[in-house]
PDB file of N, CA and C in Angstrom:
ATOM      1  N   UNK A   1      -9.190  16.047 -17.491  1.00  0.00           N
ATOM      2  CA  UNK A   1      -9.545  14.715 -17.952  1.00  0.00           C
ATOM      3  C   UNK A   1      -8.301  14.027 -18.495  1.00  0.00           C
ATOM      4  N   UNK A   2      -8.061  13.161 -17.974  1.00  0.00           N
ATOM      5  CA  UNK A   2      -6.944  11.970 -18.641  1.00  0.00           C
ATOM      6  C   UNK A   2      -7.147  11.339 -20.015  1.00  0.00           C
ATOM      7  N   UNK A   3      -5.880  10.984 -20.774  1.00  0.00           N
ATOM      8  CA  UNK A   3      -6.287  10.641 -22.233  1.00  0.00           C
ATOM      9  C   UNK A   3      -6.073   9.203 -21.744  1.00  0.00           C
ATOM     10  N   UNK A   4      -6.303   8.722 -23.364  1.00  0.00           N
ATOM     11  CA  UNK A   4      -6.085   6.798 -23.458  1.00  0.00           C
ATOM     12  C   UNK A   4      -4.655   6.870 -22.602  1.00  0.00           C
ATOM     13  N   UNK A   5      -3.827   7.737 -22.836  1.00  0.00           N
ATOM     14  CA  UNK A   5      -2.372   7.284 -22.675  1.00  0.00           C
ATOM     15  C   UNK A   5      -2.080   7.335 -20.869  1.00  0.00           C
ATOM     16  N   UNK A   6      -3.210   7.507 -20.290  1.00  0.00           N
ATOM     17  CA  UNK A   6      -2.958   7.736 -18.711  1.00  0.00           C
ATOM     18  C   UNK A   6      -2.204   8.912 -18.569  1.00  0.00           C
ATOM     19  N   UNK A   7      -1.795   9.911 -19.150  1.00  0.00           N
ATOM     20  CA  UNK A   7      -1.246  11.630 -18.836  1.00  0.00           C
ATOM     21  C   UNK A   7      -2.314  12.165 -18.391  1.00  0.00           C
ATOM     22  N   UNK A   8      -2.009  12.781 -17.249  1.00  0.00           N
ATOM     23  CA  UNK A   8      -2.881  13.701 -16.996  1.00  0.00           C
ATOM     24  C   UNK A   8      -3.477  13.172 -15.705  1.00  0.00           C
ATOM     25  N   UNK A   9      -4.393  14.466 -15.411  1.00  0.00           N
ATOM     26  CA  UNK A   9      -4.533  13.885 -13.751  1.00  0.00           C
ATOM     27  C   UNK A   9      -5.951  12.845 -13.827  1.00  0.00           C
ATOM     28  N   UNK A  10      -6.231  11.815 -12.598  1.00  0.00           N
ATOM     29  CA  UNK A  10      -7.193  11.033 -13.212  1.00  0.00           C
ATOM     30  C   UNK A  10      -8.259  11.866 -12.551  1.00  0.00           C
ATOM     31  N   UNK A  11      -9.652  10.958 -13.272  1.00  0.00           N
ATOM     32  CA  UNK A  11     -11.074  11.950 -13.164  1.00  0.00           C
ATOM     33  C   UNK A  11     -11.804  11.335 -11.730  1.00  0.00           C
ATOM     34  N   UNK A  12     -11.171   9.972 -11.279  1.00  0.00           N
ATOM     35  CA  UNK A  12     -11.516   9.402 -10.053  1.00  0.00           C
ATOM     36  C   UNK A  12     -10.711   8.461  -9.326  1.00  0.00           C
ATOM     37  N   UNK A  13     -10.956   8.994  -8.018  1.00  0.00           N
ATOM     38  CA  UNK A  13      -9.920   8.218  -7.045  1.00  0.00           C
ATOM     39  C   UNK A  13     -10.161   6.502  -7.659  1.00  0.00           C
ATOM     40  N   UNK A  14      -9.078   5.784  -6.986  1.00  0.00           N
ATOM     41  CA  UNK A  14      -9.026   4.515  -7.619  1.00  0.00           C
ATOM     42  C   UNK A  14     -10.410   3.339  -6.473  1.00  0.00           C
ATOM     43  N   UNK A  15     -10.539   4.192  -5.515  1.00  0.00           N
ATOM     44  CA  UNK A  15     -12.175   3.700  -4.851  1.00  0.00           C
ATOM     45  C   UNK A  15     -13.436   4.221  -5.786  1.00  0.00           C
ATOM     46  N   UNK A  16     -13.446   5.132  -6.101  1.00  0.00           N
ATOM     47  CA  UNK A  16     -14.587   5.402  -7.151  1.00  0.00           C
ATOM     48  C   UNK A  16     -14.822   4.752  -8.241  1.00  0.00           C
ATOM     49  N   UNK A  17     -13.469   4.471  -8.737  1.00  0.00           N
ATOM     50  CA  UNK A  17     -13.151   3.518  -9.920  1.00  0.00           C
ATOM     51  C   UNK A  17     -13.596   2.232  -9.803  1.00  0.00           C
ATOM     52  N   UNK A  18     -13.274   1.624  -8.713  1.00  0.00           N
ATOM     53  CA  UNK A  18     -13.678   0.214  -8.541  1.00  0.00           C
ATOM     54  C   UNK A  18     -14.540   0.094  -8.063  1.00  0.00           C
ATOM     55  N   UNK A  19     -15.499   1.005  -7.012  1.00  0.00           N
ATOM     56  CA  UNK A  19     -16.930   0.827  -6.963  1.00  0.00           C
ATOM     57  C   UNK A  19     -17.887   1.060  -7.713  1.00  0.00           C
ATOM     58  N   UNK A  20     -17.516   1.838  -9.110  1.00  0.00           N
ATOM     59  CA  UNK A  20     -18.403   1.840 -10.104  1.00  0.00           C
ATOM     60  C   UNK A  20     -17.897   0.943 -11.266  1.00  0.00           C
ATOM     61  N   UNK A  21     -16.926   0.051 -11.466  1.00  0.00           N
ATOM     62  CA  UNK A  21     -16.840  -1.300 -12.048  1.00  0.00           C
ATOM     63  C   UNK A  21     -17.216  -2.408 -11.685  1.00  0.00           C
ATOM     64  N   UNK A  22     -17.198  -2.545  -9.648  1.00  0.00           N
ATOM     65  CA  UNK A  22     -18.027  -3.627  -8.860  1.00  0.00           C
ATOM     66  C   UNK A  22     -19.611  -3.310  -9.550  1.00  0.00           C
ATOM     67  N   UNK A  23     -20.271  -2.594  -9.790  1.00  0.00           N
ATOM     68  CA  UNK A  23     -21.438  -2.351  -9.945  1.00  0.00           C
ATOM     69  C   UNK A  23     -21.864  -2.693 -11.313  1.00  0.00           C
ATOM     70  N   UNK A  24     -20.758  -2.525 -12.273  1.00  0.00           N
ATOM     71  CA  UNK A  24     -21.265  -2.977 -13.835  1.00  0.00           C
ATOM     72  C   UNK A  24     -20.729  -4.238 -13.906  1.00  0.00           C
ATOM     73  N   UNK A  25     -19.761  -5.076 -12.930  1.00  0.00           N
ATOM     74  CA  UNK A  25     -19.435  -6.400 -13.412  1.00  0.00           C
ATOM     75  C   UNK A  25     -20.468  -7.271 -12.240  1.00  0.00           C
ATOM     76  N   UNK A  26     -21.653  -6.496 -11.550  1.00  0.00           N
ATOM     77  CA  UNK A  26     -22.112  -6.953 -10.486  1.00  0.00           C
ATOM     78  C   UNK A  26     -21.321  -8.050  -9.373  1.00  0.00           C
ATOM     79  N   UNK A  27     -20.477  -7.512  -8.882  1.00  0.00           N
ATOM     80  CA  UNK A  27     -19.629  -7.931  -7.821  1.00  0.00           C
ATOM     81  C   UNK A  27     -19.681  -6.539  -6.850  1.00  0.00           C
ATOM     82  N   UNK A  28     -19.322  -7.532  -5.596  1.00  0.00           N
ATOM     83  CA  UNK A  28     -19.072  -6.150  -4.585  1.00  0.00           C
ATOM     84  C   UNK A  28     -17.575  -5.614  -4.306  1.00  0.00           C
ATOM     85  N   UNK A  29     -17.687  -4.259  -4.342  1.00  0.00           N
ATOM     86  CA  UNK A  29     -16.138  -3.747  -4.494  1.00  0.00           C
ATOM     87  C   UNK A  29     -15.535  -4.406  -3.204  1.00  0.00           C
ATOM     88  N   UNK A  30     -14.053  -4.088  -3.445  1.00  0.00           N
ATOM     89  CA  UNK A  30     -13.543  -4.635  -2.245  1.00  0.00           C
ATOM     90  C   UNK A  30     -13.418  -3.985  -1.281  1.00  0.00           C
ATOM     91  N   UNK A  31     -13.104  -3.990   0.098  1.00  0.00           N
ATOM     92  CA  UNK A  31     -12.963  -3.162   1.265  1.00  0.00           C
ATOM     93  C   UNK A  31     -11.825  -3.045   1.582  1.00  0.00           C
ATOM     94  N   UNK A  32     -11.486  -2.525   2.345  1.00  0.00           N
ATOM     95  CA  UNK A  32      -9.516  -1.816   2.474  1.00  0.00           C
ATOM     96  C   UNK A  32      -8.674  -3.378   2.820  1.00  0.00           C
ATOM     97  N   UNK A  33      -9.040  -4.552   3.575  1.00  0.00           N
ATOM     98  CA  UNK A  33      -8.454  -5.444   3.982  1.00  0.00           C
ATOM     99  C   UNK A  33      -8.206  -6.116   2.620  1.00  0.00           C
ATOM    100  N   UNK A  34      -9.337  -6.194   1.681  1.00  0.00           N
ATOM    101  CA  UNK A  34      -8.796  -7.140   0.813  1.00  0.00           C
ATOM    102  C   UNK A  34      -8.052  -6.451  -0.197  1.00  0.00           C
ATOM    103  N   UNK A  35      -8.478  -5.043  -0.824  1.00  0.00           N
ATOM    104  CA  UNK A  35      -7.490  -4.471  -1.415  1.00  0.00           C
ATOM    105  C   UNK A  35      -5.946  -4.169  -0.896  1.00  0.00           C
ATOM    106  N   UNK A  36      -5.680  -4.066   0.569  1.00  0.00           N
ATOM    107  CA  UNK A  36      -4.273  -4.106   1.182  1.00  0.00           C
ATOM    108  C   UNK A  36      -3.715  -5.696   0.388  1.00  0.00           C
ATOM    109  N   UNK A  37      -4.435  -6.793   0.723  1.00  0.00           N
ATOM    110  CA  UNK A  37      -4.233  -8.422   0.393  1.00  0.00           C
ATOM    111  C   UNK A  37      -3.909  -8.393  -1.292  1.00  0.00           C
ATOM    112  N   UNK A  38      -4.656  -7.587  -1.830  1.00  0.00           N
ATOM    113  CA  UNK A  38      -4.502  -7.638  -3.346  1.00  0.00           C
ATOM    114  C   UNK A  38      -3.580  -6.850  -4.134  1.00  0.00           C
ATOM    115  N   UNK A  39      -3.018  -5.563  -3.367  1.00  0.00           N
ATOM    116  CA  UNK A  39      -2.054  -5.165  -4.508  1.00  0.00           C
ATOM    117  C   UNK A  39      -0.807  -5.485  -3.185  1.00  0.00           C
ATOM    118  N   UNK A  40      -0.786  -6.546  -2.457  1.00  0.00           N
ATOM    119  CA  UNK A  40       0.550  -7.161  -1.642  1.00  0.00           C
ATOM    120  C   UNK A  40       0.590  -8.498  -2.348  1.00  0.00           C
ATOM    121  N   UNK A  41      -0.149  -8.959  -2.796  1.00  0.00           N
ATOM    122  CA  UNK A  41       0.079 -10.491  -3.643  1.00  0.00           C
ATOM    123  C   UNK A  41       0.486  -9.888  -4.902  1.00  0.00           C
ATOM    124  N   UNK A  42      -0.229  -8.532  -5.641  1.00  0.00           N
ATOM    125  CA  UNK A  42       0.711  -7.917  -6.813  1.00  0.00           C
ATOM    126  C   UNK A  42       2.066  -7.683  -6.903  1.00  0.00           C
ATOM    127  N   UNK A  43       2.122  -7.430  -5.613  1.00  0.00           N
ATOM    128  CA  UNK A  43       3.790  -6.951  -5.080  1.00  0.00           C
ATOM    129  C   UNK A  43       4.598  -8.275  -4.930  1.00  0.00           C
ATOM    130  N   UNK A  44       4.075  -9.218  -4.479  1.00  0.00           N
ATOM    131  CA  UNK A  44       5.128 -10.479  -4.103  1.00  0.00           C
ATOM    132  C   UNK A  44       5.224 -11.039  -5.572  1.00  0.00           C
ATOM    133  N   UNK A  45       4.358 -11.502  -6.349  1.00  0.00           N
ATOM    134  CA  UNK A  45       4.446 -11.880  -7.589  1.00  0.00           C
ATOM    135  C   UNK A  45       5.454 -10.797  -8.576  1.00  0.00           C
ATOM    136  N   UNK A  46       5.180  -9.464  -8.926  1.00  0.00           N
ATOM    137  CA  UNK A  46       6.171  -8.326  -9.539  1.00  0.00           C
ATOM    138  C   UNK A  46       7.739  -8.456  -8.944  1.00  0.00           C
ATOM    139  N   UNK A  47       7.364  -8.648  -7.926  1.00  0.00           N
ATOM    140  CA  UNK A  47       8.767  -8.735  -7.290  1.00  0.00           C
ATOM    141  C   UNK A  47      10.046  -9.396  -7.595  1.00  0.00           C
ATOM    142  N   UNK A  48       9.115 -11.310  -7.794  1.00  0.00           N
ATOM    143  CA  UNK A  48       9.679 -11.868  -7.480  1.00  0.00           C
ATOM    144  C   UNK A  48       9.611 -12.839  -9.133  1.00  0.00           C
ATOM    145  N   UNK A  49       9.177 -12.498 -10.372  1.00  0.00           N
ATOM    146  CA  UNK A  49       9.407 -12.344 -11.331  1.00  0.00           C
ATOM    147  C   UNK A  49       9.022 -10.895 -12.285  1.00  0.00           C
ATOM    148  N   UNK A  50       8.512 -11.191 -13.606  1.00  0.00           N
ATOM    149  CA  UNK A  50       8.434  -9.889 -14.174  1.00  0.00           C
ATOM    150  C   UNK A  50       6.972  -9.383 -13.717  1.00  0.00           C
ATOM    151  N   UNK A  51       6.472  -7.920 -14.164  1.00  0.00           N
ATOM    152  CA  UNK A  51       5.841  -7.407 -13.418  1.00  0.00           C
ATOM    153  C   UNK A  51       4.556  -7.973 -13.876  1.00  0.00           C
ATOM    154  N   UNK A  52       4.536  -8.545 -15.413  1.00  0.00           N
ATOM    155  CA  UNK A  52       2.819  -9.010 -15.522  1.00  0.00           C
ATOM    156  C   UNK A  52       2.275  -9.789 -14.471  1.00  0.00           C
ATOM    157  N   UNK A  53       3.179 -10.332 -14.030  1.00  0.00           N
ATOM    158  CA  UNK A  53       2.639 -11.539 -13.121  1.00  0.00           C
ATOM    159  C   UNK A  53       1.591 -10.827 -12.031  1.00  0.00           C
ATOM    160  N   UNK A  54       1.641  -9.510 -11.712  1.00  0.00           N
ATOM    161  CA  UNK A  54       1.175  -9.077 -10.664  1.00  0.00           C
ATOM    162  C   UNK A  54      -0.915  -9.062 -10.757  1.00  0.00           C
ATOM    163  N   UNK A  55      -0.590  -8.679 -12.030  1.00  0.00           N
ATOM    164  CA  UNK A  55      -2.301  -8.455 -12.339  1.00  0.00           C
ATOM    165  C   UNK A  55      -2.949  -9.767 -12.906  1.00  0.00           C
ATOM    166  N   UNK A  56      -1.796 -10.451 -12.811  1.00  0.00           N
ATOM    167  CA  UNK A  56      -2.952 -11.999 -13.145  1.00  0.00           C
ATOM    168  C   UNK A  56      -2.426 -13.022 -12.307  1.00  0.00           C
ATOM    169  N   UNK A  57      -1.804 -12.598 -11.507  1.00  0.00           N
ATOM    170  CA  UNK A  57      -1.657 -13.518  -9.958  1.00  0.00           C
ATOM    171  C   UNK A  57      -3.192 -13.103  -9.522  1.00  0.00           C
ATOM    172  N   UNK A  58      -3.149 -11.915  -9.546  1.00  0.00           N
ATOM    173  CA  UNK A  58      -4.486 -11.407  -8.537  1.00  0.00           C
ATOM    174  C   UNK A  58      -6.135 -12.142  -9.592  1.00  0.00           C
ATOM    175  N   UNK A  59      -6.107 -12.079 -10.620  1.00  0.00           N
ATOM    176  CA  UNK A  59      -7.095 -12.586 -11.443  1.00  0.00           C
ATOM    177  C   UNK A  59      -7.110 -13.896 -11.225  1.00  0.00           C
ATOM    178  N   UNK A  60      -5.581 -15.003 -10.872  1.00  0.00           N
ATOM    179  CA  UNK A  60      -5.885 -16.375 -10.743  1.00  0.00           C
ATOM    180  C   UNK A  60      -6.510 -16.449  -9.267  1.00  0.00           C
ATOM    181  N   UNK A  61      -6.378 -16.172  -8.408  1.00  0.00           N
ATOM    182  CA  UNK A  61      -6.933 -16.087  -7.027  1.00  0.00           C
ATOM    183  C   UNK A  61      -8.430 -15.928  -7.169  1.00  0.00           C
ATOM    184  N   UNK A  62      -8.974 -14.696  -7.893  1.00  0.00           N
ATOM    185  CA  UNK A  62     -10.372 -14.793  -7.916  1.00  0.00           C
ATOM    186  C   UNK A  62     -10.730 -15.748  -8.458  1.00  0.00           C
ATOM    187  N   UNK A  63     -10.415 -16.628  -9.559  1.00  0.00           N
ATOM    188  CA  UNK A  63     -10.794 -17.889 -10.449  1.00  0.00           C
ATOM    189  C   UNK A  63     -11.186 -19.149  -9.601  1.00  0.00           C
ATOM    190  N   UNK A  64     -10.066 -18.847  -9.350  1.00  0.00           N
ATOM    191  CA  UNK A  64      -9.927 -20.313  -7.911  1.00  0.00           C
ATOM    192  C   UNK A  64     -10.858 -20.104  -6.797  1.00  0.00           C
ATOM    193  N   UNK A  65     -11.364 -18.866  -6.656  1.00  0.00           N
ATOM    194  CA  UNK A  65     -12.107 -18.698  -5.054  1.00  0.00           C
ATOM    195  C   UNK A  65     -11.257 -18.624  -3.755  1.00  0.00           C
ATOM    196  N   UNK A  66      -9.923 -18.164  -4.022  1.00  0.00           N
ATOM    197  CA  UNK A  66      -9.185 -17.618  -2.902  1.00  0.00           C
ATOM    198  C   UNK A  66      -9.120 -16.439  -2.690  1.00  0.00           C
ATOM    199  N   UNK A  67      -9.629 -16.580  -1.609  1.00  0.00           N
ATOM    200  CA  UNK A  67      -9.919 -15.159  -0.581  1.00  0.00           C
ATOM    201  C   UNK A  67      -8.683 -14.210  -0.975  1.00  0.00           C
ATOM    202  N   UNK A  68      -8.197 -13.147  -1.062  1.00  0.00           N
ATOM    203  CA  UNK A  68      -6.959 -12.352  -0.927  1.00  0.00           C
ATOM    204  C   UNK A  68      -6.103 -12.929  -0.282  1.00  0.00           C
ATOM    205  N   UNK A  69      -6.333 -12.552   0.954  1.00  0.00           N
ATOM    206  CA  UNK A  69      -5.593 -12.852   2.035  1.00  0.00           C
ATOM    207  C   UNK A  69      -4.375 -14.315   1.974  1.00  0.00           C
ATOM    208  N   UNK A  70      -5.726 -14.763   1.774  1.00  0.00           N
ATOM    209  CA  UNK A  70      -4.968 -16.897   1.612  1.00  0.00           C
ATOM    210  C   UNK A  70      -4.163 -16.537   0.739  1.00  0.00           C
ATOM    211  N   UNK A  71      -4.407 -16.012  -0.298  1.00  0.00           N
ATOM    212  CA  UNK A  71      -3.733 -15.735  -1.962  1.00  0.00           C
ATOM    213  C   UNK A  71      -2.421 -15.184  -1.076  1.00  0.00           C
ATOM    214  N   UNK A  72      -2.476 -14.162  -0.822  1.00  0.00           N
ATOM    215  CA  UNK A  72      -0.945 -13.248  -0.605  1.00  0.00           C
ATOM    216  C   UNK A  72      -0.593 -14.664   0.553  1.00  0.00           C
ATOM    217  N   UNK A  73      -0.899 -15.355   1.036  1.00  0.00           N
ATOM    218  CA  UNK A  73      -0.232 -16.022   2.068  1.00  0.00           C
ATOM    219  C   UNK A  73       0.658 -17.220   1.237  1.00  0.00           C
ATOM    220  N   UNK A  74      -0.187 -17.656   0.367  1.00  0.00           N
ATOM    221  CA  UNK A  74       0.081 -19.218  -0.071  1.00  0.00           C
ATOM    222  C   UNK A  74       1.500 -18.370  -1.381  1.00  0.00           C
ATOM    223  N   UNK A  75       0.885 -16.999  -1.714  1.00  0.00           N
ATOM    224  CA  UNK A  75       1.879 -16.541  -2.685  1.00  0.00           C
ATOM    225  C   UNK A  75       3.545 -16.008  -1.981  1.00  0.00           C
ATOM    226  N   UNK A  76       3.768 -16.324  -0.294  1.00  0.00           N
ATOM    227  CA  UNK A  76       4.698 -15.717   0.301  1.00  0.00           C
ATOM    228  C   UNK A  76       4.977 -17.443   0.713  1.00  0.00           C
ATOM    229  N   UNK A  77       4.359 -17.888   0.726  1.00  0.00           N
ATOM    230  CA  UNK A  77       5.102 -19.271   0.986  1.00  0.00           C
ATOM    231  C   UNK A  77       6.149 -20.259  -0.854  1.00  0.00           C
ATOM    232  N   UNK A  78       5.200 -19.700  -1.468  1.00  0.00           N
ATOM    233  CA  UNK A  78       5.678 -19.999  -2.840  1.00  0.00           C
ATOM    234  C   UNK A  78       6.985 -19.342  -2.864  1.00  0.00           C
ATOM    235  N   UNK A  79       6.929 -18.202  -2.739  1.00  0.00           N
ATOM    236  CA  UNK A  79       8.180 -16.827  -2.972  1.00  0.00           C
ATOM    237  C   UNK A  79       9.418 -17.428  -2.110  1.00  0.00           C
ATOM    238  N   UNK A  80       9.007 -17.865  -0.907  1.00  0.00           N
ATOM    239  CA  UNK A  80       9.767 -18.187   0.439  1.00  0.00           C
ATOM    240  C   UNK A  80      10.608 -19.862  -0.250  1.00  0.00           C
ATOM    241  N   UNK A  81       9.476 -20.589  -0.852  1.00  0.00           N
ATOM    242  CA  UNK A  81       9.916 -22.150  -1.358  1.00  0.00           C
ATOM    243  C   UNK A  81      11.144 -22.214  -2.447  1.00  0.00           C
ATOM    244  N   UNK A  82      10.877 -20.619  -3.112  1.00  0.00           N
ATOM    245  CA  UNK A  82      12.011 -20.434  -4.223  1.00  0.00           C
ATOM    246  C   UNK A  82      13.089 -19.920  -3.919  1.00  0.00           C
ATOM    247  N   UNK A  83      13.328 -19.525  -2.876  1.00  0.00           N
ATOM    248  CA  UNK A  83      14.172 -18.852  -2.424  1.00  0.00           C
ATOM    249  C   UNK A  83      15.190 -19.563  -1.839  1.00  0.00           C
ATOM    250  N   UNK A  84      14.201 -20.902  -0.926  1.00  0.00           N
ATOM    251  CA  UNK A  84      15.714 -21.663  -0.331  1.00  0.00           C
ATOM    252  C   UNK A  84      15.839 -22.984  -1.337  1.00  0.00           C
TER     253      UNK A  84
END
């Protein structure tokens, strides 16, 4: 069993995890396409400033009602706009 401090090995894969939090926040868990979409918009945001940005890039997307996908897209055109 893992403590508060995350040591230790965990007690469930990170699909078990989120299909039994989809179920207490009554939402449906996500399926492999949108979780690929969701920790790749974590990644472009961490990347491309500091790393909080990653877990509440992904929280502003659900707010708004953007799909993953759009999210990591519109978030690689942003990344791409700062760049040149």
């Amino acid at each position: 069993m893992s403590d508060e401090t995350g040591s230790g090995p965990p007690d469930t894969t990170a699909q078990e995890w989120l299909a039994g939090f989809a179920a207490v926040i009554g939402a449906p868990a996500p399926d492999a396409v949108v979780t690929d979409a969701l920790l790749n918009l974590a990644g472009a945001a961490a990347h491309d400033s500091e790393r909080i940005a990653a877990p509440i890039a992904c929280w502003m997307a659900g707010v708004a009602g953007v799909h993953p996908e759009e999210a990591l897209e519109r978030a690689r055109q942003y990344v791409e706009s700062r760049a040149g």
